[in-house]
PDB file of N, CA and C in Angstrom:
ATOM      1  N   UNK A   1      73.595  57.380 128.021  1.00  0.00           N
ATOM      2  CA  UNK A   1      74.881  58.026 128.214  1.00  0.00           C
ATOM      3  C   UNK A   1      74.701  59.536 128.041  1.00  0.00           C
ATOM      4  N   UNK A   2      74.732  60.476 129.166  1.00  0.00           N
ATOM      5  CA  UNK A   2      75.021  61.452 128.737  1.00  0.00           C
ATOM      6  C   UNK A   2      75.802  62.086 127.858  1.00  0.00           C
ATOM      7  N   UNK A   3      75.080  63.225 127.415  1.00  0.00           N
ATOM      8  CA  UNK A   3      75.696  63.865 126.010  1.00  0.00           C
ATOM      9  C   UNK A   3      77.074  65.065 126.584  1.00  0.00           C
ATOM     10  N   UNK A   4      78.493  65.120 126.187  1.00  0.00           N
ATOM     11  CA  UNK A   4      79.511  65.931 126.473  1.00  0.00           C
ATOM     12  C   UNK A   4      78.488  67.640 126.229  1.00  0.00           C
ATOM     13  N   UNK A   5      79.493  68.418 127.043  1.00  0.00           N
ATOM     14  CA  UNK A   5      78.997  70.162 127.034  1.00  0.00           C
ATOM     15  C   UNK A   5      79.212  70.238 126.048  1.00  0.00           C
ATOM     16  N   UNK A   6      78.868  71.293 125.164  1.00  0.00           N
ATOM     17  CA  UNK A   6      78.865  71.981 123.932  1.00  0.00           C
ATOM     18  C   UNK A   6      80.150  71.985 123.841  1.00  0.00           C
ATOM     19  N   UNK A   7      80.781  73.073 124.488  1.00  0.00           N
ATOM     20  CA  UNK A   7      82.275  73.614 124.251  1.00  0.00           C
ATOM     21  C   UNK A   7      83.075  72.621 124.337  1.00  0.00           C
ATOM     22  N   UNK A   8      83.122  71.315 125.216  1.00  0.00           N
ATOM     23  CA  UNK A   8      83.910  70.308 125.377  1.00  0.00           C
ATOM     24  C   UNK A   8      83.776  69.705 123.697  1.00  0.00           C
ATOM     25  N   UNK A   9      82.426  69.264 122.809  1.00  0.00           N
ATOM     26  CA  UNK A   9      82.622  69.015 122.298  1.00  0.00           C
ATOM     27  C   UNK A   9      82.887  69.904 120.838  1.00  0.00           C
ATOM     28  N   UNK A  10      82.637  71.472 120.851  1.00  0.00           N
ATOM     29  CA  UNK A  10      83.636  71.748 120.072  1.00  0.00           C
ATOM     30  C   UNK A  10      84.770  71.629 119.852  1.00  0.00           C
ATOM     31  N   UNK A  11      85.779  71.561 121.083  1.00  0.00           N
ATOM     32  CA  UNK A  11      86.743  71.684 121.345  1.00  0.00           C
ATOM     33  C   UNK A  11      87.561  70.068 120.734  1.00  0.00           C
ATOM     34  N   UNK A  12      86.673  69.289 120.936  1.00  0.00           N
ATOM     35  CA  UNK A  12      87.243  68.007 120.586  1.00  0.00           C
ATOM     36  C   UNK A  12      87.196  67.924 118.560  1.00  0.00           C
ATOM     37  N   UNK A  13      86.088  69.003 118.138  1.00  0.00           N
ATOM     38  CA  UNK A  13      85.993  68.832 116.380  1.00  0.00           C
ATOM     39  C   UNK A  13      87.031  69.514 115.618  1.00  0.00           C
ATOM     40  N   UNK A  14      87.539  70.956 116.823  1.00  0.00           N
ATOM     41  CA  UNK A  14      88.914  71.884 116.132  1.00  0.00           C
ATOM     42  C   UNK A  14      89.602  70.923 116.495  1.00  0.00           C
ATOM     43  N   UNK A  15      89.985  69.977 117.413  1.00  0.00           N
ATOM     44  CA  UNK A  15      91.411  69.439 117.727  1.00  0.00           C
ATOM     45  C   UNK A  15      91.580  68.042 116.564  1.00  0.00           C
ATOM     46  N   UNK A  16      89.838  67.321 115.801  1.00  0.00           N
ATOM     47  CA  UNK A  16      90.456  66.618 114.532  1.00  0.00           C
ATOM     48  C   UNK A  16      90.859  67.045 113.053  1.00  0.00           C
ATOM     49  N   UNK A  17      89.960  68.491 113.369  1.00  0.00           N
ATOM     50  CA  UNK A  17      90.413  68.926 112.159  1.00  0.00           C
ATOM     51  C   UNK A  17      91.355  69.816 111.906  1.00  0.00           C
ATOM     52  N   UNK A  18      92.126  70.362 112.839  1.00  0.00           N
ATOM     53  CA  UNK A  18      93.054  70.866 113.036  1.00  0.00           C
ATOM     54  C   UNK A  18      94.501  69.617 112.793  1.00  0.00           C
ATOM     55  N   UNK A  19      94.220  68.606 113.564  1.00  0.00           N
ATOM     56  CA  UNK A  19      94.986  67.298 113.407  1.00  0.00           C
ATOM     57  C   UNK A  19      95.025  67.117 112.128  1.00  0.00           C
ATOM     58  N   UNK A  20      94.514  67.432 111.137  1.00  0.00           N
ATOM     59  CA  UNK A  20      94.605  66.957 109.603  1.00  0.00           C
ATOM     60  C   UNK A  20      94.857  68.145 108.907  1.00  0.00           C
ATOM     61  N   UNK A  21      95.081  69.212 109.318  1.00  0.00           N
ATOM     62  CA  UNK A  21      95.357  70.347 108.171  1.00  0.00           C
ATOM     63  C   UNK A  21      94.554  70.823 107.997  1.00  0.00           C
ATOM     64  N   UNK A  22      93.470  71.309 108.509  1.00  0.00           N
ATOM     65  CA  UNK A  22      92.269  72.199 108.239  1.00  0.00           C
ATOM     66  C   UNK A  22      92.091  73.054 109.572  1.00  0.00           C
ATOM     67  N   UNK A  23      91.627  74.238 108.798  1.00  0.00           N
ATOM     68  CA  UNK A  23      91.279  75.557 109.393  1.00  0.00           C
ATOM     69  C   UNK A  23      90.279  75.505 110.333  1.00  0.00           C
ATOM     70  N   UNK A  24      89.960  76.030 111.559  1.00  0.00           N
ATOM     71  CA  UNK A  24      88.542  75.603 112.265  1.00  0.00           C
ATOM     72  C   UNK A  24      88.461  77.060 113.323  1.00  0.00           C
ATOM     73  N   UNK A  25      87.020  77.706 113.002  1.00  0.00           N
ATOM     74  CA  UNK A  25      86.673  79.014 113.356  1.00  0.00           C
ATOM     75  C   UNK A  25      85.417  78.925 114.536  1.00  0.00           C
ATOM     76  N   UNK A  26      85.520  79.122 115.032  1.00  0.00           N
ATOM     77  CA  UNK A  26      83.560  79.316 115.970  1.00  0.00           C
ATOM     78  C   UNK A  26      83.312  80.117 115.663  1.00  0.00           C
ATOM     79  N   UNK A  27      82.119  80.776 114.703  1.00  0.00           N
ATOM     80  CA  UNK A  27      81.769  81.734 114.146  1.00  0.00           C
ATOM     81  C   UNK A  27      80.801  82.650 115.428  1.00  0.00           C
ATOM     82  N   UNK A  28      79.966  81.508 116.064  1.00  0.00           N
ATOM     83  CA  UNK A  28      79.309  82.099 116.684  1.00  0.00           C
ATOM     84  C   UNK A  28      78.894  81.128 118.399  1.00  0.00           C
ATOM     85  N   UNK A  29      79.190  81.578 119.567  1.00  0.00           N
ATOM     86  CA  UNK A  29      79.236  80.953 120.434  1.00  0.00           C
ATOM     87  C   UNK A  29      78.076  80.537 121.234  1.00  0.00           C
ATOM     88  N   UNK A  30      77.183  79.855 121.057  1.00  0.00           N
ATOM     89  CA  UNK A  30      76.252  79.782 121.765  1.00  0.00           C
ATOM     90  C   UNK A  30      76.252  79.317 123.594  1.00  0.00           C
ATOM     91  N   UNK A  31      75.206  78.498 123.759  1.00  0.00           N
ATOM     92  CA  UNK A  31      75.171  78.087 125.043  1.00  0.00           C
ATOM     93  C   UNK A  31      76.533  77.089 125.225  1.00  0.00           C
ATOM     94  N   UNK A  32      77.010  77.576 126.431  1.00  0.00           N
ATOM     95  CA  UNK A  32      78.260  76.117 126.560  1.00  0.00           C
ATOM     96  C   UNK A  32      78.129  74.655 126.975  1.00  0.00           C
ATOM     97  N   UNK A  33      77.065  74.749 127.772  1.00  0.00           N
ATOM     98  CA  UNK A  33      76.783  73.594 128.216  1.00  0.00           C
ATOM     99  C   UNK A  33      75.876  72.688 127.008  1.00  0.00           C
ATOM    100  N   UNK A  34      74.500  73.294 126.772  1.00  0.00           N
ATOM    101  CA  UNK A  34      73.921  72.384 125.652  1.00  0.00           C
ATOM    102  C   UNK A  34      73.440  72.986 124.551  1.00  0.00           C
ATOM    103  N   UNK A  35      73.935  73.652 124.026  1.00  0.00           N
ATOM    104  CA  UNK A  35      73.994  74.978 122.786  1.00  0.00           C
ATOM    105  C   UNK A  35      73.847  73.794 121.610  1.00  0.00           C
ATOM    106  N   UNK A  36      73.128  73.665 120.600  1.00  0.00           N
ATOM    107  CA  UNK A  36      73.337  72.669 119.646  1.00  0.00           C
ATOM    108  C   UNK A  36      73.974  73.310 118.373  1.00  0.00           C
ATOM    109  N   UNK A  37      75.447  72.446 117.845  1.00  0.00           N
ATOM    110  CA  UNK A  37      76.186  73.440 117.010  1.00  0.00           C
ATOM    111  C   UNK A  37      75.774  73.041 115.239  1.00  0.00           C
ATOM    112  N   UNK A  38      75.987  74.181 114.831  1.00  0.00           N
ATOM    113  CA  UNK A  38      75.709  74.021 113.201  1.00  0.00           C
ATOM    114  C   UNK A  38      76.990  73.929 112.634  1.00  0.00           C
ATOM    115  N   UNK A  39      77.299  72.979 111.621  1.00  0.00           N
ATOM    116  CA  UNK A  39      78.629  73.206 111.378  1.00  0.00           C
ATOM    117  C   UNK A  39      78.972  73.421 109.674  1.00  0.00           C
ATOM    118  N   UNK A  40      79.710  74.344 109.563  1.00  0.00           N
ATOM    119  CA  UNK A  40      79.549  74.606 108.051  1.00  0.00           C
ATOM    120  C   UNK A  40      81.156  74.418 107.684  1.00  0.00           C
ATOM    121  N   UNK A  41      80.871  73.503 106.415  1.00  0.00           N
ATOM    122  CA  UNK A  41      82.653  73.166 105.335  1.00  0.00           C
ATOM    123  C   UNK A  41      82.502  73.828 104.753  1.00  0.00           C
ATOM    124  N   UNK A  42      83.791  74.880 104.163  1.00  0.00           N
ATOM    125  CA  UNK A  42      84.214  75.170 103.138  1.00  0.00           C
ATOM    126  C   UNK A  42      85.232  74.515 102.437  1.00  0.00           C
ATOM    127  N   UNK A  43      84.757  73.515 101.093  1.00  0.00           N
ATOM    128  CA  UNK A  43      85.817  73.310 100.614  1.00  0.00           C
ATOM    129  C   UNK A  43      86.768  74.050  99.701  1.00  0.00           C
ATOM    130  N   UNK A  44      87.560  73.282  98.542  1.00  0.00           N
ATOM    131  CA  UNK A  44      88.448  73.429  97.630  1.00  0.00           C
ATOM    132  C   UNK A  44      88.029  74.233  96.800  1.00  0.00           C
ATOM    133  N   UNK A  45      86.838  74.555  96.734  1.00  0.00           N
ATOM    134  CA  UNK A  45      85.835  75.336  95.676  1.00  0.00           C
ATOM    135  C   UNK A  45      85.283  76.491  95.857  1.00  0.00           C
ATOM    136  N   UNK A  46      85.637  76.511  97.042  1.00  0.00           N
ATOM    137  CA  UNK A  46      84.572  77.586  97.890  1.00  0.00           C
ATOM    138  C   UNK A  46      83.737  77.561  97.927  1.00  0.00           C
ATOM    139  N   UNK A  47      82.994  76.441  98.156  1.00  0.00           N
ATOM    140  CA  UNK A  47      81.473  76.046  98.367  1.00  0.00           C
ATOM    141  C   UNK A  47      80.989  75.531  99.914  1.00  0.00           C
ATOM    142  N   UNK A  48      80.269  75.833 100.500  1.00  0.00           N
ATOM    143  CA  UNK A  48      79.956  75.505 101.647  1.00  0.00           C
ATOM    144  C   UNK A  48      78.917  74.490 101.818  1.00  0.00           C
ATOM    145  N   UNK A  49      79.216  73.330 102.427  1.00  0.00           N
ATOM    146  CA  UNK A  49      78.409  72.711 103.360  1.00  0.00           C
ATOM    147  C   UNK A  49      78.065  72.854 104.746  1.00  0.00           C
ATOM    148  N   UNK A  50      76.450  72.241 104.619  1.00  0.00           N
ATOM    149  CA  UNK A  50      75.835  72.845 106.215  1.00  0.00           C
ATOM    150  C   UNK A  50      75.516  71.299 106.657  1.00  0.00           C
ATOM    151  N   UNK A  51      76.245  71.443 107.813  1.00  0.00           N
ATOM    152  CA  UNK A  51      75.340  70.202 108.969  1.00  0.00           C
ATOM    153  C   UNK A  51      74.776  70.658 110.227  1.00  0.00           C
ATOM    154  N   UNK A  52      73.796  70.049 110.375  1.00  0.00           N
ATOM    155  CA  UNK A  52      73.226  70.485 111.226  1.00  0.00           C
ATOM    156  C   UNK A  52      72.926  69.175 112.215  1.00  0.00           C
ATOM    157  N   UNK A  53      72.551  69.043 113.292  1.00  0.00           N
ATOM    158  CA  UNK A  53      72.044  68.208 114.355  1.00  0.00           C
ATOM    159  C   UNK A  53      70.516  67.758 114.518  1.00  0.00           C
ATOM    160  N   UNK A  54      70.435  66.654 114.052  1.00  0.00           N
ATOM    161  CA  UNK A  54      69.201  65.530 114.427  1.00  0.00           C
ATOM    162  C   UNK A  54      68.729  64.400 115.157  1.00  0.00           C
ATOM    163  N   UNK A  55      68.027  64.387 115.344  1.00  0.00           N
ATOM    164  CA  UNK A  55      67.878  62.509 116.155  1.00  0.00           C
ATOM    165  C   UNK A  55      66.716  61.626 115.283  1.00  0.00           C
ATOM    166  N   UNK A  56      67.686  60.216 115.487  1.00  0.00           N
ATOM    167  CA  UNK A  56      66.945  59.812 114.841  1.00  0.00           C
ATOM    168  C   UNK A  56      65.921  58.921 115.901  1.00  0.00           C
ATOM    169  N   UNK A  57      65.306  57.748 114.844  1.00  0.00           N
ATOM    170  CA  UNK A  57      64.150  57.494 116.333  1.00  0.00           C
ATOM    171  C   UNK A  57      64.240  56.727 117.725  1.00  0.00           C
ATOM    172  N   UNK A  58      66.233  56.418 117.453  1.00  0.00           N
ATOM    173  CA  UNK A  58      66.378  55.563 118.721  1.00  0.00           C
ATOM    174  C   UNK A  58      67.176  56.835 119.567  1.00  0.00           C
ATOM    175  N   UNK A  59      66.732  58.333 119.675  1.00  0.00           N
ATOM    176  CA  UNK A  59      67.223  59.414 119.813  1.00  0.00           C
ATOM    177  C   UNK A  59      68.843  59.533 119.864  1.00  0.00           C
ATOM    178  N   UNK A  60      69.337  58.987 118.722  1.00  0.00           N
ATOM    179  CA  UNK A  60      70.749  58.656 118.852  1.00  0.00           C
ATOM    180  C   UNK A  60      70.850  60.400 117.653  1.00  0.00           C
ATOM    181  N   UNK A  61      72.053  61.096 118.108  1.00  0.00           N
ATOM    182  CA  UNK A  61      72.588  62.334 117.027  1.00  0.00           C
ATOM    183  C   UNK A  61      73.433  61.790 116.136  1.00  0.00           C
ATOM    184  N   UNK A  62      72.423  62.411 114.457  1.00  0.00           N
ATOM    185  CA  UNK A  62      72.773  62.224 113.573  1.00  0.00           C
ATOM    186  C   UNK A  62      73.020  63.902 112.791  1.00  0.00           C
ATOM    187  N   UNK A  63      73.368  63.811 111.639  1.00  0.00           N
ATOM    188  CA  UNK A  63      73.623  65.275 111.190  1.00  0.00           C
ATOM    189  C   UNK A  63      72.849  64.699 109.762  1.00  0.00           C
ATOM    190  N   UNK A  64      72.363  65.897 109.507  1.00  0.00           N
ATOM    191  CA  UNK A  64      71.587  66.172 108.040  1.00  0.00           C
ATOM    192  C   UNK A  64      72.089  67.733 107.625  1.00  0.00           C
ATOM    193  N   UNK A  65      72.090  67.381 105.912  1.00  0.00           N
ATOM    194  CA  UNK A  65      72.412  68.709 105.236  1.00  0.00           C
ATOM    195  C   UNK A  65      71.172  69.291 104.743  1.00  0.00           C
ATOM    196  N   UNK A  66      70.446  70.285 105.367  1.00  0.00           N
ATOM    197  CA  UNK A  66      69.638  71.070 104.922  1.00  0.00           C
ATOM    198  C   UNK A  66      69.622  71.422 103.719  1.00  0.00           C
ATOM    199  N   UNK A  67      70.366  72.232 103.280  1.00  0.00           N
ATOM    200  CA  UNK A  67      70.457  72.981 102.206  1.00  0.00           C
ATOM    201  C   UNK A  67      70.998  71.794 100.551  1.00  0.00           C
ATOM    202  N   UNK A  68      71.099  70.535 101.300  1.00  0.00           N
ATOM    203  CA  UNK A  68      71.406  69.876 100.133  1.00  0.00           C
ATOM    204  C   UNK A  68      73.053  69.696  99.793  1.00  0.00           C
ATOM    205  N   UNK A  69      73.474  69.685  98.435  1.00  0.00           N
ATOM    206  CA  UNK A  69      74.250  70.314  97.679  1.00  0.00           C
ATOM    207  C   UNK A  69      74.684  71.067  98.393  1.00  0.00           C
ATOM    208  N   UNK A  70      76.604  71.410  97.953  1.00  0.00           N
ATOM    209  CA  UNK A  70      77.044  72.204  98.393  1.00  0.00           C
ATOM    210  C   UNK A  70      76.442  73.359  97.709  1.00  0.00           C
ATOM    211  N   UNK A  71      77.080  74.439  98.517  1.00  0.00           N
ATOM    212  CA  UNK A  71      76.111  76.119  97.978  1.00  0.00           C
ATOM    213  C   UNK A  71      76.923  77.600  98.203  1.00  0.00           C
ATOM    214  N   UNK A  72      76.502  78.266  97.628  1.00  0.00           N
ATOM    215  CA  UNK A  72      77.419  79.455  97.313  1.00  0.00           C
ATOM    216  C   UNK A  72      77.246  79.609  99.228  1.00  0.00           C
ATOM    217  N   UNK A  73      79.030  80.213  99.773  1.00  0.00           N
ATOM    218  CA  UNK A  73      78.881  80.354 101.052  1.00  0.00           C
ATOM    219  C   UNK A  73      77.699  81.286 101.811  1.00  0.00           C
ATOM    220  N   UNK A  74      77.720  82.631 101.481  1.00  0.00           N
ATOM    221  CA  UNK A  74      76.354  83.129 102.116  1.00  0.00           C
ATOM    222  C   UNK A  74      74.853  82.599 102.154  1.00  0.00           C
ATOM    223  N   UNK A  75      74.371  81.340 101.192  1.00  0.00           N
ATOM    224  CA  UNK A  75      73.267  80.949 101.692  1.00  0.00           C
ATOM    225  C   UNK A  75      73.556  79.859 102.752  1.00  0.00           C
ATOM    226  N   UNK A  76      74.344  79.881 103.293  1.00  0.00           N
ATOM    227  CA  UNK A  76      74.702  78.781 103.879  1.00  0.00           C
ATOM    228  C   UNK A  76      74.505  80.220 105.706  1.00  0.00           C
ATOM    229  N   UNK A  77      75.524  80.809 105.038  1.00  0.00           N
ATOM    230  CA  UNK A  77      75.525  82.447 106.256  1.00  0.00           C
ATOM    231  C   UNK A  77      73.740  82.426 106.655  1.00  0.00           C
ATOM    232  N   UNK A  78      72.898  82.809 105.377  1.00  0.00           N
ATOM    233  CA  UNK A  78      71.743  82.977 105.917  1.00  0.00           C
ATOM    234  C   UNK A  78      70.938  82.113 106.530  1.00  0.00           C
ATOM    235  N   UNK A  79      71.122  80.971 106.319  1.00  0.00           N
ATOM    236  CA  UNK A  79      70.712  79.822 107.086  1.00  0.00           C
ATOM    237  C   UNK A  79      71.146  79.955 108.459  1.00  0.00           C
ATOM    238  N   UNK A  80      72.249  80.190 108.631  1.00  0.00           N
ATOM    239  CA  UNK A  80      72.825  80.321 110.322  1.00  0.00           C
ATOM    240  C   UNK A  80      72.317  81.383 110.671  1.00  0.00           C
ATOM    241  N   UNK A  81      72.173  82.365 110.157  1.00  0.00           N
ATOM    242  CA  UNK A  81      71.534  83.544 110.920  1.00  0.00           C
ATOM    243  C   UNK A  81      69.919  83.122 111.269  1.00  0.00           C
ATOM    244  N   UNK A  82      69.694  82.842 109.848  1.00  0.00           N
ATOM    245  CA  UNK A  82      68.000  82.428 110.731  1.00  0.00           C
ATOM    246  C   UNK A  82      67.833  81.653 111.894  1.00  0.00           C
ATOM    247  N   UNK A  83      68.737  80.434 111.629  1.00  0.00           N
ATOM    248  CA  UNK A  83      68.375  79.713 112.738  1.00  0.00           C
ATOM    249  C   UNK A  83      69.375  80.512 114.427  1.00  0.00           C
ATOM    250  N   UNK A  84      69.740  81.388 113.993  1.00  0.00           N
ATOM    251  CA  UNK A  84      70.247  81.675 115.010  1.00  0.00           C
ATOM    252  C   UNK A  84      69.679  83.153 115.882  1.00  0.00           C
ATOM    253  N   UNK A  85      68.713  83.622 115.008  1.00  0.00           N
ATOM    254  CA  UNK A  85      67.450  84.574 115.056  1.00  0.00           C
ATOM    255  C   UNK A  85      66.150  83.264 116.108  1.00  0.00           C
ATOM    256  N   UNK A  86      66.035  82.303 115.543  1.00  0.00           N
ATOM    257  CA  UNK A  86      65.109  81.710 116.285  1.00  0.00           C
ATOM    258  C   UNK A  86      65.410  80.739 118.111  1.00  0.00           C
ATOM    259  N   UNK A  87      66.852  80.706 117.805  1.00  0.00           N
ATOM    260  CA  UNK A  87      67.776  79.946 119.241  1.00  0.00           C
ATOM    261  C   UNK A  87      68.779  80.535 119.533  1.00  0.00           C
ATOM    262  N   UNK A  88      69.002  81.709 120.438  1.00  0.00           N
ATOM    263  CA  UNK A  88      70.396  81.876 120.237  1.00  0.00           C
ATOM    264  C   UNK A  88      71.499  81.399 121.233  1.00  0.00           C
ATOM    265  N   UNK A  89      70.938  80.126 121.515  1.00  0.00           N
ATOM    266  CA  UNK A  89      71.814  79.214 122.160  1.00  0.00           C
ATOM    267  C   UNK A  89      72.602  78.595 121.140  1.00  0.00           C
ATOM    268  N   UNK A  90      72.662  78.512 119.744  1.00  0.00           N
ATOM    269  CA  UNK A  90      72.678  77.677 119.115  1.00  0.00           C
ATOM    270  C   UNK A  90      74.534  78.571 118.975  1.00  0.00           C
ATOM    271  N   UNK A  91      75.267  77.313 118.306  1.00  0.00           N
ATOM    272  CA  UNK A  91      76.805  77.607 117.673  1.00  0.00           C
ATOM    273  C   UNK A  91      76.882  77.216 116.528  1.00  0.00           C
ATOM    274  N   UNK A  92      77.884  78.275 115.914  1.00  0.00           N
ATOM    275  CA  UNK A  92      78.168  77.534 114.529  1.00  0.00           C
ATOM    276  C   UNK A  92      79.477  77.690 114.238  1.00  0.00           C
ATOM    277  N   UNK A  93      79.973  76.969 113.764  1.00  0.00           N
ATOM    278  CA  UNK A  93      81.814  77.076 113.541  1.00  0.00           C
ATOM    279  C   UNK A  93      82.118  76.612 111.745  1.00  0.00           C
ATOM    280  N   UNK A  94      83.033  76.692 111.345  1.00  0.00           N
ATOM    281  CA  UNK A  94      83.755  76.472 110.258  1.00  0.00           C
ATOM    282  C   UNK A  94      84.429  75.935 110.145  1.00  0.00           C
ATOM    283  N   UNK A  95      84.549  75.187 109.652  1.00  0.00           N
ATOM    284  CA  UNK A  95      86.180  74.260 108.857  1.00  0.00           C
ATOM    285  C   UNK A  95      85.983  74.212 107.156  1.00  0.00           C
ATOM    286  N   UNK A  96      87.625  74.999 107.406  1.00  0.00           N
ATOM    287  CA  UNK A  96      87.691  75.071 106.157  1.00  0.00           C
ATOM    288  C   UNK A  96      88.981  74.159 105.719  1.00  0.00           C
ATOM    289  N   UNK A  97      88.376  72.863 104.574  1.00  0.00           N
ATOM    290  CA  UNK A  97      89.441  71.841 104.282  1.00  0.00           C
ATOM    291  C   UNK A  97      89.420  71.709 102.772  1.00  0.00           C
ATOM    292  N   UNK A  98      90.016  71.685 102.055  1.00  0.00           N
ATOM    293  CA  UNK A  98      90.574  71.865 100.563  1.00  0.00           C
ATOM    294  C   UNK A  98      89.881  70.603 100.269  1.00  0.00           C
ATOM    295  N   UNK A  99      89.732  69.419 100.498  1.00  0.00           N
ATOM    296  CA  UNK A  99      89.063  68.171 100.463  1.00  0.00           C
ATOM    297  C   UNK A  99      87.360  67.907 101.026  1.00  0.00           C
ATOM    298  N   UNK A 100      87.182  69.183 101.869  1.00  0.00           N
ATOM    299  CA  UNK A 100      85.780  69.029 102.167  1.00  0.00           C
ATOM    300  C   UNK A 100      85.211  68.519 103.456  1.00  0.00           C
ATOM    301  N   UNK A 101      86.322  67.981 104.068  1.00  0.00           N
ATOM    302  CA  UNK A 101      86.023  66.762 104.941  1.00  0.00           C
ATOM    303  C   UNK A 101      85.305  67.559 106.029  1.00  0.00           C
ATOM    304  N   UNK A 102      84.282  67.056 107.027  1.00  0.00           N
ATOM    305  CA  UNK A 102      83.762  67.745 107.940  1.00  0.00           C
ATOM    306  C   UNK A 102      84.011  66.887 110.025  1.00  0.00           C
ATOM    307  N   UNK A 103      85.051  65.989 109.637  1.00  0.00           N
ATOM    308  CA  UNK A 103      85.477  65.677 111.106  1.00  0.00           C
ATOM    309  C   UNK A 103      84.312  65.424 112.018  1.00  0.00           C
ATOM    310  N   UNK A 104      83.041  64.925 111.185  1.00  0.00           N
ATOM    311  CA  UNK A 104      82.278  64.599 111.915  1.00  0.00           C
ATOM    312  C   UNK A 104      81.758  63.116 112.123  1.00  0.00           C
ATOM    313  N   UNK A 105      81.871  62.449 114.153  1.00  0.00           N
ATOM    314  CA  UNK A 105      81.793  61.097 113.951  1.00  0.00           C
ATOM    315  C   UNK A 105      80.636  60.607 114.473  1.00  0.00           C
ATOM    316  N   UNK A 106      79.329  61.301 114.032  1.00  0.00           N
ATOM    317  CA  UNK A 106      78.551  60.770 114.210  1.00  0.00           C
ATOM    318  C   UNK A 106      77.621  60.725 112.515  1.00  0.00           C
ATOM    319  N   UNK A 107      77.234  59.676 112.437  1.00  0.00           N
ATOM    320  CA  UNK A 107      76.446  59.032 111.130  1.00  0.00           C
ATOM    321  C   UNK A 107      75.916  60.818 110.400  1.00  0.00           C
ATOM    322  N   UNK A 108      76.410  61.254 108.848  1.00  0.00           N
ATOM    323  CA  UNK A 108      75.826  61.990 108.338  1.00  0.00           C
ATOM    324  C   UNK A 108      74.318  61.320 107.009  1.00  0.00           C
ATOM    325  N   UNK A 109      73.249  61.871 107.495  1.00  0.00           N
ATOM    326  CA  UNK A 109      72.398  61.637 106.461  1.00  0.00           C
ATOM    327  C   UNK A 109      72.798  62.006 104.723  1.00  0.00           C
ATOM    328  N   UNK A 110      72.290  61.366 103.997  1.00  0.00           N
ATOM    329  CA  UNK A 110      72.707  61.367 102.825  1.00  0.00           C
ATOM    330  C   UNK A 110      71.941  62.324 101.976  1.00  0.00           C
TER     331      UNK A 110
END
């Protein structure tokens, strides 16, 4: 099954988390068609989580948190910049939800 354009499927992550009361920013716009997006929560705390985009070995997209633990927001900033120093096809957006939640429906690694 082909994979939706980038922007189509940003567009579909502001419209759930927007649907629930949370804030949602594109920080940075990459390629539209197959740009792979980074997506960072800010919750209740002001702590940021990072997901990022993986496959696993039946090349199905999964998301993993790099950085672990949530983390003070700018190491989370410098992470996007690097990786966005090395692809700059790449997107990254924000949601910011008092609960944390990240509106994402594909399987997150633990």
């Amino acid at each position: 099954m082909p994979e939706l354009n980038t922007w189509i499927w940003v567009d579909a992550l502001r419209w759930r988390a927007e649907r629930e009361g949370a804030s949602f920013f594109v920080l940075h716009k990459g390629d539209s068609d197959a740009g792979a997006v980074l997506v960072k929560v800010i919750d209740g705390d002001r702590l940021a989580h990072l997901y990022v985009p993986v496959r696993d070995m039946e090349g199905e997209r999964l998301w993993s948190r790099p950085l672990g633990a949530p983390v003070e927001e700018a190491r989370a900033d410098s992470y996007i910049a690097r990786r966005r120093e090395d692809d700059p096809d790449i997107w990254a957006v924000e949601i910011i939800d008092r609960q944390g939640r990240h509106f994402l429906i594909e399987p997150v690694e633990r």
